[in-house]
PDB file of N, CA and C in Angstrom:
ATOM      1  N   UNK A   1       0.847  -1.172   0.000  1.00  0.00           N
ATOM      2  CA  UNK A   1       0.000   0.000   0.000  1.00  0.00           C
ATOM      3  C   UNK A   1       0.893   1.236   0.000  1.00  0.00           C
ATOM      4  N   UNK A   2       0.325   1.887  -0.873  1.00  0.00           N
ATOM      5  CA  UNK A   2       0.954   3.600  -1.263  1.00  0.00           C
ATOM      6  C   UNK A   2       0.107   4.779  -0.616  1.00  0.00           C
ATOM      7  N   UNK A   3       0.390   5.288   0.711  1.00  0.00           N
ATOM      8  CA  UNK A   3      -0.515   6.531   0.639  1.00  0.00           C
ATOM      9  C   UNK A   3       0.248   7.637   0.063  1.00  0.00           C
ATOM     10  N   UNK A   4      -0.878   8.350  -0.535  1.00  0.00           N
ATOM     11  CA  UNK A   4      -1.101   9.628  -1.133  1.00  0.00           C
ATOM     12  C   UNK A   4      -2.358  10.258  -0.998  1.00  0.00           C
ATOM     13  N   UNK A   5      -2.066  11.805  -1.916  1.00  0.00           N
ATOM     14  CA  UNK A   5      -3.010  12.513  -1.831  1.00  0.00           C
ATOM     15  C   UNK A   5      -3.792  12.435  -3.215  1.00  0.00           C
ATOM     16  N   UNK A   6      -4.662  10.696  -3.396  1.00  0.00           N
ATOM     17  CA  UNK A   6      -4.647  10.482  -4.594  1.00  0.00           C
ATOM     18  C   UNK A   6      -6.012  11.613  -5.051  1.00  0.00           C
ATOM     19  N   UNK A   7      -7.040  12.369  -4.223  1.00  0.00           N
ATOM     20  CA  UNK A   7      -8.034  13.099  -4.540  1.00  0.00           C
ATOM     21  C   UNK A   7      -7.330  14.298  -5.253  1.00  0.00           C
ATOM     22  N   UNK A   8      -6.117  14.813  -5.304  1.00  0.00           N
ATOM     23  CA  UNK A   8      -5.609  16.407  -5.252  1.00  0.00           C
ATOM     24  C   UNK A   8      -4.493  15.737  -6.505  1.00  0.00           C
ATOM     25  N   UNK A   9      -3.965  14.617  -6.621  1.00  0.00           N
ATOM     26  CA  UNK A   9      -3.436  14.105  -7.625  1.00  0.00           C
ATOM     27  C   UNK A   9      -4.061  13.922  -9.091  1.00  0.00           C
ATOM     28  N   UNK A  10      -3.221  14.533 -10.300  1.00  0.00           N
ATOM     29  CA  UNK A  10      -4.027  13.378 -11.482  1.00  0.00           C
ATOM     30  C   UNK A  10      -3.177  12.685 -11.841  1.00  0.00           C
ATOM     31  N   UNK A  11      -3.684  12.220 -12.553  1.00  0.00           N
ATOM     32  CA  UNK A  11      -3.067  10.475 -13.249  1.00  0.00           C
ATOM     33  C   UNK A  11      -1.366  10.785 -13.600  1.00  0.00           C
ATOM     34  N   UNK A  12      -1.021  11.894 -14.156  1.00  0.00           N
ATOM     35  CA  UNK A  12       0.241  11.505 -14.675  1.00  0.00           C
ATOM     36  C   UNK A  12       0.937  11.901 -13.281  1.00  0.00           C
ATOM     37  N   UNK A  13       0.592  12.429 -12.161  1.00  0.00           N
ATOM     38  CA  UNK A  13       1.516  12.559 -11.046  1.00  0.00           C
ATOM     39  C   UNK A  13       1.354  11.496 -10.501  1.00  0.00           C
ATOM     40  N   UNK A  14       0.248  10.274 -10.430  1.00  0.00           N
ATOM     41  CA  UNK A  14       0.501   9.056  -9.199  1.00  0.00           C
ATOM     42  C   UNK A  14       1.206   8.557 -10.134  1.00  0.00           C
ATOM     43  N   UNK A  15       1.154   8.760 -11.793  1.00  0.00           N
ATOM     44  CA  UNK A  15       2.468   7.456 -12.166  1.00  0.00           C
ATOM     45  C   UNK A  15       3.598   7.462 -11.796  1.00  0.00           C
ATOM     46  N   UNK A  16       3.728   8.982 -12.233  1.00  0.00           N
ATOM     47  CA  UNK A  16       5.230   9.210 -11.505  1.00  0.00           C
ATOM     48  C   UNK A  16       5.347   9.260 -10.471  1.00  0.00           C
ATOM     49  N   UNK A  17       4.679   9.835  -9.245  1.00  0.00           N
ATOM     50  CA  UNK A  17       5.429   9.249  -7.897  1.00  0.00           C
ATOM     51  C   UNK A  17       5.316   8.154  -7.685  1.00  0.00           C
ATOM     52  N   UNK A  18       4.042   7.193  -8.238  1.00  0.00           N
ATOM     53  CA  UNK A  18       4.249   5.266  -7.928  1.00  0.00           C
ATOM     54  C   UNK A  18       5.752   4.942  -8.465  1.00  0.00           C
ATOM     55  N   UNK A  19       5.756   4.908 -10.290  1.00  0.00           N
ATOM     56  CA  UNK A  19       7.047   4.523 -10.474  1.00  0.00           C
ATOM     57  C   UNK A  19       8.293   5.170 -10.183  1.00  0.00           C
ATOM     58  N   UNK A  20       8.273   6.200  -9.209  1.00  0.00           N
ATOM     59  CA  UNK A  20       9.532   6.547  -8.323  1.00  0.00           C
ATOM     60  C   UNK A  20       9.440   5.492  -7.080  1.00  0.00           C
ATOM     61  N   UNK A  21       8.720   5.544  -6.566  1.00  0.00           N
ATOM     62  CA  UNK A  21       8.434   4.512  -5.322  1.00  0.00           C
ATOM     63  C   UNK A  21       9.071   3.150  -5.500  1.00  0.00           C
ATOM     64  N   UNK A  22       8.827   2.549  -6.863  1.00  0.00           N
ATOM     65  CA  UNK A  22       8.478   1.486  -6.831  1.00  0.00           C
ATOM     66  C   UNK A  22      10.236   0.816  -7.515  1.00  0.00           C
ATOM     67  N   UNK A  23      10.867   2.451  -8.258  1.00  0.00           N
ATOM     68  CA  UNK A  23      11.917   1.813  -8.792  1.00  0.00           C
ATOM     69  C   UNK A  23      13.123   1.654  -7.471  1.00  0.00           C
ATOM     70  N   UNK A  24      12.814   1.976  -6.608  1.00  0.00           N
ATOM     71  CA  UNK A  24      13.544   1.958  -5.408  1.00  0.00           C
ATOM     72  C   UNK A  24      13.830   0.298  -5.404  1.00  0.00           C
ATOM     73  N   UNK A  25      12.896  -0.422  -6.285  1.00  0.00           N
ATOM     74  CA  UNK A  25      13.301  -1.923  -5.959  1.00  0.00           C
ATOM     75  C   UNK A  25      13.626  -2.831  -7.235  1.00  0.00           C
ATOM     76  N   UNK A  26      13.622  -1.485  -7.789  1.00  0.00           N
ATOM     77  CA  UNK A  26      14.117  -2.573  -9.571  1.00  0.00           C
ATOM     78  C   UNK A  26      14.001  -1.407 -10.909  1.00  0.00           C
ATOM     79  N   UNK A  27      13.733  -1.907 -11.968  1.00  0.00           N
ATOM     80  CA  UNK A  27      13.602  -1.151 -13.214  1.00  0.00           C
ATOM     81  C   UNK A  27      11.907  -1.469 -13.589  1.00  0.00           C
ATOM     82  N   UNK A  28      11.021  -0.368 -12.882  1.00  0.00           N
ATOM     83  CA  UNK A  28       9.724  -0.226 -13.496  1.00  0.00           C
ATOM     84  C   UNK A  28       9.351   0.380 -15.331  1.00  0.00           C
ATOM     85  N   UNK A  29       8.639  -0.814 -16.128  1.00  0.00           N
ATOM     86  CA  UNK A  29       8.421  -0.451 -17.340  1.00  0.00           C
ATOM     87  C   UNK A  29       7.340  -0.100 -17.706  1.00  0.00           C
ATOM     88  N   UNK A  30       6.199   0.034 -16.842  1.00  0.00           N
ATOM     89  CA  UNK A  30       4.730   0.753 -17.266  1.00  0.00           C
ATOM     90  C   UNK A  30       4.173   0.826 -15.422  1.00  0.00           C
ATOM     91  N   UNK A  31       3.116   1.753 -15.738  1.00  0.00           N
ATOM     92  CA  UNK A  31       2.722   2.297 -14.668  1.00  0.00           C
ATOM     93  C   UNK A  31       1.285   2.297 -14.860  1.00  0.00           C
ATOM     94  N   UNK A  32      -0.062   1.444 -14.598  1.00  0.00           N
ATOM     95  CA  UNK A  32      -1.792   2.019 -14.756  1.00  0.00           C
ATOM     96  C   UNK A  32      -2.349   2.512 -13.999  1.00  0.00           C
ATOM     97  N   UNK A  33      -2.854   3.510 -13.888  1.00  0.00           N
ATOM     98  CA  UNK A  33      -3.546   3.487 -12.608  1.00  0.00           C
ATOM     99  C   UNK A  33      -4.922   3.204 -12.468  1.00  0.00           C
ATOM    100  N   UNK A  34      -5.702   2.577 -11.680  1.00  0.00           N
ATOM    101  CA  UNK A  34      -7.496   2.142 -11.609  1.00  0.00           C
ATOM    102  C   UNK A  34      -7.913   3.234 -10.455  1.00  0.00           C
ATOM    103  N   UNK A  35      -8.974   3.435 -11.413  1.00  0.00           N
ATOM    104  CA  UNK A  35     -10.070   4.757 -10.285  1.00  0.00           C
ATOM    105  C   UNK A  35     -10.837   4.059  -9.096  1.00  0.00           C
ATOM    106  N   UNK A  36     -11.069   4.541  -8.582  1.00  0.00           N
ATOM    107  CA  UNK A  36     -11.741   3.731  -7.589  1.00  0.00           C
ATOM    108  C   UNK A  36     -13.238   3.537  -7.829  1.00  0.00           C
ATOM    109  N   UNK A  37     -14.032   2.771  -7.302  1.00  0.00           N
ATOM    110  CA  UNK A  37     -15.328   2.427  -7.685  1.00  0.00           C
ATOM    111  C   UNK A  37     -16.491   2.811  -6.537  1.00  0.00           C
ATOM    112  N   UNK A  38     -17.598   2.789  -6.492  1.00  0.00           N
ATOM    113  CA  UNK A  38     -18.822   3.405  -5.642  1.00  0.00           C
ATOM    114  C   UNK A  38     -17.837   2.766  -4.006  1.00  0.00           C
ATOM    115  N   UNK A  39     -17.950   1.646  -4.559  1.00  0.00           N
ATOM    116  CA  UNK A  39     -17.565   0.740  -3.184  1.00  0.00           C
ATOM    117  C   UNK A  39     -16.532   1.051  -2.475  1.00  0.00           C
ATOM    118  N   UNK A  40     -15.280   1.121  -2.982  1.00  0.00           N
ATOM    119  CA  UNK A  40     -14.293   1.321  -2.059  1.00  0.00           C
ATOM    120  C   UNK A  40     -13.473   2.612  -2.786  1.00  0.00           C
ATOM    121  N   UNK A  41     -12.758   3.862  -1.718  1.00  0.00           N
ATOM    122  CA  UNK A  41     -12.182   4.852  -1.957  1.00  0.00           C
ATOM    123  C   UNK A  41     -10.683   4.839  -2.398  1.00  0.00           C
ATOM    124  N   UNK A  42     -10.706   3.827  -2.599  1.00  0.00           N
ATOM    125  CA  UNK A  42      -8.496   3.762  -3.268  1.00  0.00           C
ATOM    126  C   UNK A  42      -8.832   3.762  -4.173  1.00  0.00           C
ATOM    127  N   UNK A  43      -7.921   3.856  -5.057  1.00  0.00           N
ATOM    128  CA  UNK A  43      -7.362   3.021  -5.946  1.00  0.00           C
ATOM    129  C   UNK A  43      -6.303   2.441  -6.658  1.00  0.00           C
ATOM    130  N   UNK A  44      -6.150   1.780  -7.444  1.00  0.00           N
ATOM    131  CA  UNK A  44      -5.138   0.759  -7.560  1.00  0.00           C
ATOM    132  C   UNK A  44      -4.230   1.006  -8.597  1.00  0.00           C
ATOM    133  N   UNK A  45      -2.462   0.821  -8.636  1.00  0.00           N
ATOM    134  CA  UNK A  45      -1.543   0.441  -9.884  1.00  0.00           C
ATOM    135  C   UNK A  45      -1.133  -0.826  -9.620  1.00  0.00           C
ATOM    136  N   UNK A  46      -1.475  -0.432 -10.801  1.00  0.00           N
ATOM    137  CA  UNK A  46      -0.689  -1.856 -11.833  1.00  0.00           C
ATOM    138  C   UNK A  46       0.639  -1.896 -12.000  1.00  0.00           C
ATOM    139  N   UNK A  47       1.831  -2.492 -11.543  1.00  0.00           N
ATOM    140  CA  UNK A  47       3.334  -1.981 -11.641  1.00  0.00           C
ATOM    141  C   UNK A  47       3.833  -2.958 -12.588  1.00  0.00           C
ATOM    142  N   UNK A  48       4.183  -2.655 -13.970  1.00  0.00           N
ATOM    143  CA  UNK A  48       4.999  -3.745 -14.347  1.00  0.00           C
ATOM    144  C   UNK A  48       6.259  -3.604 -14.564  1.00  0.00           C
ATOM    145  N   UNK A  49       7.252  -4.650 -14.340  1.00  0.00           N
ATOM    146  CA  UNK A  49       8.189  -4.360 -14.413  1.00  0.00           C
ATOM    147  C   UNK A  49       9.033  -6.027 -15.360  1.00  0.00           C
ATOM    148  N   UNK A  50      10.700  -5.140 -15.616  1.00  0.00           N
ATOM    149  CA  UNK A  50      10.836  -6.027 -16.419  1.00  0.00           C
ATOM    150  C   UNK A  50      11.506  -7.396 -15.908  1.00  0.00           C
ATOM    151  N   UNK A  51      11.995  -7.388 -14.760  1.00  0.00           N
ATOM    152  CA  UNK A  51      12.737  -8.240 -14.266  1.00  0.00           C
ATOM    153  C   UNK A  51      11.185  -9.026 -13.029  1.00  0.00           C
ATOM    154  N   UNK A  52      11.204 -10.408 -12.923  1.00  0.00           N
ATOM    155  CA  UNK A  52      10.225 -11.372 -12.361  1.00  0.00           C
ATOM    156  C   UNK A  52      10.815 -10.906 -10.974  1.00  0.00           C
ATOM    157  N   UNK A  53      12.735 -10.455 -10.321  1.00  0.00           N
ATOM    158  CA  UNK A  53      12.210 -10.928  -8.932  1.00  0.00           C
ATOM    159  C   UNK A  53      12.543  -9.343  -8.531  1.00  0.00           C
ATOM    160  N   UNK A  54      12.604  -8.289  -9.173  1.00  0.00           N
ATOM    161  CA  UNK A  54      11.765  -7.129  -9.344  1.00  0.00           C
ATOM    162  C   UNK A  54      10.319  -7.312  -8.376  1.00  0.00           C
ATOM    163  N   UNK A  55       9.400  -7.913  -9.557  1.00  0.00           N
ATOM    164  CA  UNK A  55       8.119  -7.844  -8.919  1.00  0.00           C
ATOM    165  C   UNK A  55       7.940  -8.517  -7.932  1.00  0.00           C
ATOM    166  N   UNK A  56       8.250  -9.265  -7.900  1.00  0.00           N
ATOM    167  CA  UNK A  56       8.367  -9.844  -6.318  1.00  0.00           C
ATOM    168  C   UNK A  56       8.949  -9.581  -5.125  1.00  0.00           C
ATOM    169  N   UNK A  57       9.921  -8.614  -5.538  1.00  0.00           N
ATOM    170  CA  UNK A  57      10.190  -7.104  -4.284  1.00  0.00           C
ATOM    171  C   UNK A  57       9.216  -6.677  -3.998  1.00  0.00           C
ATOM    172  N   UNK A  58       8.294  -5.849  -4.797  1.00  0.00           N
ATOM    173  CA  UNK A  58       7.425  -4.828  -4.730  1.00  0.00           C
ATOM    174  C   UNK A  58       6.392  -5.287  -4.250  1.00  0.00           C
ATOM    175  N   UNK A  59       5.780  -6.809  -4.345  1.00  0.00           N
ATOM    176  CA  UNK A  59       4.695  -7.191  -3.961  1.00  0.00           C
ATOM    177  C   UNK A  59       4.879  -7.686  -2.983  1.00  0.00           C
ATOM    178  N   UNK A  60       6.285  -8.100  -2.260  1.00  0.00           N
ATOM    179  CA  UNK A  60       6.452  -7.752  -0.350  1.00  0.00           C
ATOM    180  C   UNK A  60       6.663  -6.241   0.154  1.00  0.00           C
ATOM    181  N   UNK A  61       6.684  -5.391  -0.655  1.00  0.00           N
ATOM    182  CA  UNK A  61       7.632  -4.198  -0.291  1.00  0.00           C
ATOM    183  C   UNK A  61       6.125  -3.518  -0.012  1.00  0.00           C
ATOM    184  N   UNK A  62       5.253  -3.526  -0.785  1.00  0.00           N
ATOM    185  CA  UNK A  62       4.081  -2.714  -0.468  1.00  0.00           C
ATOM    186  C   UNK A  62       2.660  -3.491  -0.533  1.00  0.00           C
ATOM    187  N   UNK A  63       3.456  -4.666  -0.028  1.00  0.00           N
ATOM    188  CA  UNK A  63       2.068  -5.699   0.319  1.00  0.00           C
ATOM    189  C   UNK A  63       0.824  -5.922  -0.617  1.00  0.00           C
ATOM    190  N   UNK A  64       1.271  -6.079  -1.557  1.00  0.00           N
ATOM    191  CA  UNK A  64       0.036  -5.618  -3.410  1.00  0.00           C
ATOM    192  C   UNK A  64       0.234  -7.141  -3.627  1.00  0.00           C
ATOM    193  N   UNK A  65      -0.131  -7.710  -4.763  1.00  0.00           N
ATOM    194  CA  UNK A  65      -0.371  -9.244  -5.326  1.00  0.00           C
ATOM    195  C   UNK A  65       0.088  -8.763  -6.251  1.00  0.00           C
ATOM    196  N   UNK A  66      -0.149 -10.636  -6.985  1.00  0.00           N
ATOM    197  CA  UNK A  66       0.884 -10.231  -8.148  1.00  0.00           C
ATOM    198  C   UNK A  66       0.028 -11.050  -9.149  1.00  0.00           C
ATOM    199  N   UNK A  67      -0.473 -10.266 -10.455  1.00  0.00           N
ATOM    200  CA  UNK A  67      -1.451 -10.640 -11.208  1.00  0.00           C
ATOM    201  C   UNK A  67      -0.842 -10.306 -12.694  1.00  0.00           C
ATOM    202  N   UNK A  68      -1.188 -11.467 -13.114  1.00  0.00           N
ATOM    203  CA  UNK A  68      -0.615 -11.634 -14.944  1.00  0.00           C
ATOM    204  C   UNK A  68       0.842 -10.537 -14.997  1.00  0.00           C
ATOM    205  N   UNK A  69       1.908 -10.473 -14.152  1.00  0.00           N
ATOM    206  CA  UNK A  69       3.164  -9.878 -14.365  1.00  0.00           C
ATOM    207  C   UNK A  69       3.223  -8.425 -14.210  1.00  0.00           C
ATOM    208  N   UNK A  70       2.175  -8.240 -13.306  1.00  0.00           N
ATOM    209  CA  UNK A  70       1.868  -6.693 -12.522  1.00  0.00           C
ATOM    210  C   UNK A  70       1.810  -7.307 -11.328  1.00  0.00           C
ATOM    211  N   UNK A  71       2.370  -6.288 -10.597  1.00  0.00           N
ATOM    212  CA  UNK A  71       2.347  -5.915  -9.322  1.00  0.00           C
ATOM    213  C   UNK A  71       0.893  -5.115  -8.675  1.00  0.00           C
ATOM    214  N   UNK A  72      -0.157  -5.319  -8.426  1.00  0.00           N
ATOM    215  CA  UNK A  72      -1.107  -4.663  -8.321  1.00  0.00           C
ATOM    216  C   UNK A  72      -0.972  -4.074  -6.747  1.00  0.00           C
ATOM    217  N   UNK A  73      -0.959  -2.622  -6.733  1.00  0.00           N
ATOM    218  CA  UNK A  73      -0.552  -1.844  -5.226  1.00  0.00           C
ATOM    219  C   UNK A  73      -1.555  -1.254  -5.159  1.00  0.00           C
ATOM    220  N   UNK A  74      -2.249  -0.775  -3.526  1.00  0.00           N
ATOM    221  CA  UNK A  74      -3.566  -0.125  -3.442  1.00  0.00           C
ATOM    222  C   UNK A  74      -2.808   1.437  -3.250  1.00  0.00           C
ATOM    223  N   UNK A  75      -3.767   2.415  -3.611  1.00  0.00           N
ATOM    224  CA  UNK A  75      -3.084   3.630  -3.113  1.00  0.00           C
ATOM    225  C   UNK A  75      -4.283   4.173  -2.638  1.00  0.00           C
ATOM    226  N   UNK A  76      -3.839   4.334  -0.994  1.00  0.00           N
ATOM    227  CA  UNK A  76      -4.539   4.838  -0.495  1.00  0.00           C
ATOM    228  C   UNK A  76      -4.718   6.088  -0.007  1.00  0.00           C
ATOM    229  N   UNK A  77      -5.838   7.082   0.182  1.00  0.00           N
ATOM    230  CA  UNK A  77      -6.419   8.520   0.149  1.00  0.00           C
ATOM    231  C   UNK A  77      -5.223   9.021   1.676  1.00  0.00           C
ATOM    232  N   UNK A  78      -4.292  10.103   1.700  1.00  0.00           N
ATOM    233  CA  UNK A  78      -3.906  10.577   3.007  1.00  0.00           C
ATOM    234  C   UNK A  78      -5.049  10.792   3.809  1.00  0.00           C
ATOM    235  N   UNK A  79      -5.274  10.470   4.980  1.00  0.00           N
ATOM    236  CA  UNK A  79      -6.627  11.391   5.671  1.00  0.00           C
ATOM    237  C   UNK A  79      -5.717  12.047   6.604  1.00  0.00           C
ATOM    238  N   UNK A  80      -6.405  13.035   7.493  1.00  0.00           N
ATOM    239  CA  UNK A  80      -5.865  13.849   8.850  1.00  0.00           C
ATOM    240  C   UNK A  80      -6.701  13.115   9.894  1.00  0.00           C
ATOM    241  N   UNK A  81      -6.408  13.097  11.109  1.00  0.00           N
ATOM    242  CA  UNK A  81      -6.830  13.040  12.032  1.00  0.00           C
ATOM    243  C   UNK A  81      -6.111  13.800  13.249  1.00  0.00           C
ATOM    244  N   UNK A  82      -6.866  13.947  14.351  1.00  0.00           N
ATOM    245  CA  UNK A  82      -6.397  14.907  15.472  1.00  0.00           C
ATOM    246  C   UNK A  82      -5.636  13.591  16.212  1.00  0.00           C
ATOM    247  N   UNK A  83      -4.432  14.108  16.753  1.00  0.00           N
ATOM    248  CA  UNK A  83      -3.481  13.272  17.593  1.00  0.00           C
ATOM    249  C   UNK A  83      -4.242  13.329  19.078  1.00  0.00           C
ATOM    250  N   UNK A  84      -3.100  12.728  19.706  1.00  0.00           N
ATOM    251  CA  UNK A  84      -3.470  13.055  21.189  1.00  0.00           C
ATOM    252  C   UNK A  84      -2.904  14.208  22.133  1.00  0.00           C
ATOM    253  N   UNK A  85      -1.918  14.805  20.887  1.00  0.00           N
ATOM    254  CA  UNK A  85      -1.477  16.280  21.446  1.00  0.00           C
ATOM    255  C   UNK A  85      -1.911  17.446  20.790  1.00  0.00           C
ATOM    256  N   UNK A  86      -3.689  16.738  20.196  1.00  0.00           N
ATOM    257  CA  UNK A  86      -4.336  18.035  19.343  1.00  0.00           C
ATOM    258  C   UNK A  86      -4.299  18.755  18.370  1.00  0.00           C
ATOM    259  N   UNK A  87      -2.668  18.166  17.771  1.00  0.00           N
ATOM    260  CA  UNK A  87      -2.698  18.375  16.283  1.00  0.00           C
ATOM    261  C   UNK A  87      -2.759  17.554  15.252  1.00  0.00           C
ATOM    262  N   UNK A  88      -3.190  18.132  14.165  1.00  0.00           N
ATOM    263  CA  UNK A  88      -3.557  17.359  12.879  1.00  0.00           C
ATOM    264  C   UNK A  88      -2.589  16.136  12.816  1.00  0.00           C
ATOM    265  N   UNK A  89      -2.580  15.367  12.341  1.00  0.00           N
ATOM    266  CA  UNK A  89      -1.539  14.413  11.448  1.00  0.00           C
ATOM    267  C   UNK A  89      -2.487  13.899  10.423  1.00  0.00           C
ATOM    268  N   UNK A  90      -1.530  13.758   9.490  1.00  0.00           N
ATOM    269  CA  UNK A  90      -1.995  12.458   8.461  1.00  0.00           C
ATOM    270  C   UNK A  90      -1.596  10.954   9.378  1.00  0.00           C
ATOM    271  N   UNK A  91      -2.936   9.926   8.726  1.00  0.00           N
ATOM    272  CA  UNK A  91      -2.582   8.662   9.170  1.00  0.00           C
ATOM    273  C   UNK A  91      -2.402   7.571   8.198  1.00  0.00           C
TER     274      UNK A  91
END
């Protein structure tokens, strides 16, 4: 899982900060991203990459599965919440 600020993001900035993220563990060669649906508020990339144990970094590294030679990662919405010393944080 990737948090971001995927509401304030568009598409060509989560590619590029996913495939910055993601080359931290290999050589990423495409980047998709999926909108999210009524049901649930993430949504999802697709990471492919060219090397097999590449993807199999990434799909321990950010806990995603690994479907037809993508890495599928959730990216999830930053929220705020109040701490216990009353200020904001993201969680």
């Amino acid at each position: 899982m990737i948090k971001l600020d995927i509401n304030k993001l568009d598409e060509s900035e989560l590619k590029r900060i996913v495939a910055a993220r993601c080359a931290e563990h290999g050589e990423v060669s495409d980047v998709m991203i999926c909108d999210p649906t009524p049901v649930v508020d993430y949504k999802l990339a697709f990471v492919h990459t060219a090397d097999p144990k590449c993807l199999a970094r990434l799909v321990k590294a950010f806990e995603g599965i690994k479907l037809q030679g993508a890495a599928v990662i959730r990216l999830d919405p930053l929220r705020w919440m109040m701490g216990r010393d009353g200020v904001f944080a993201r969680r």
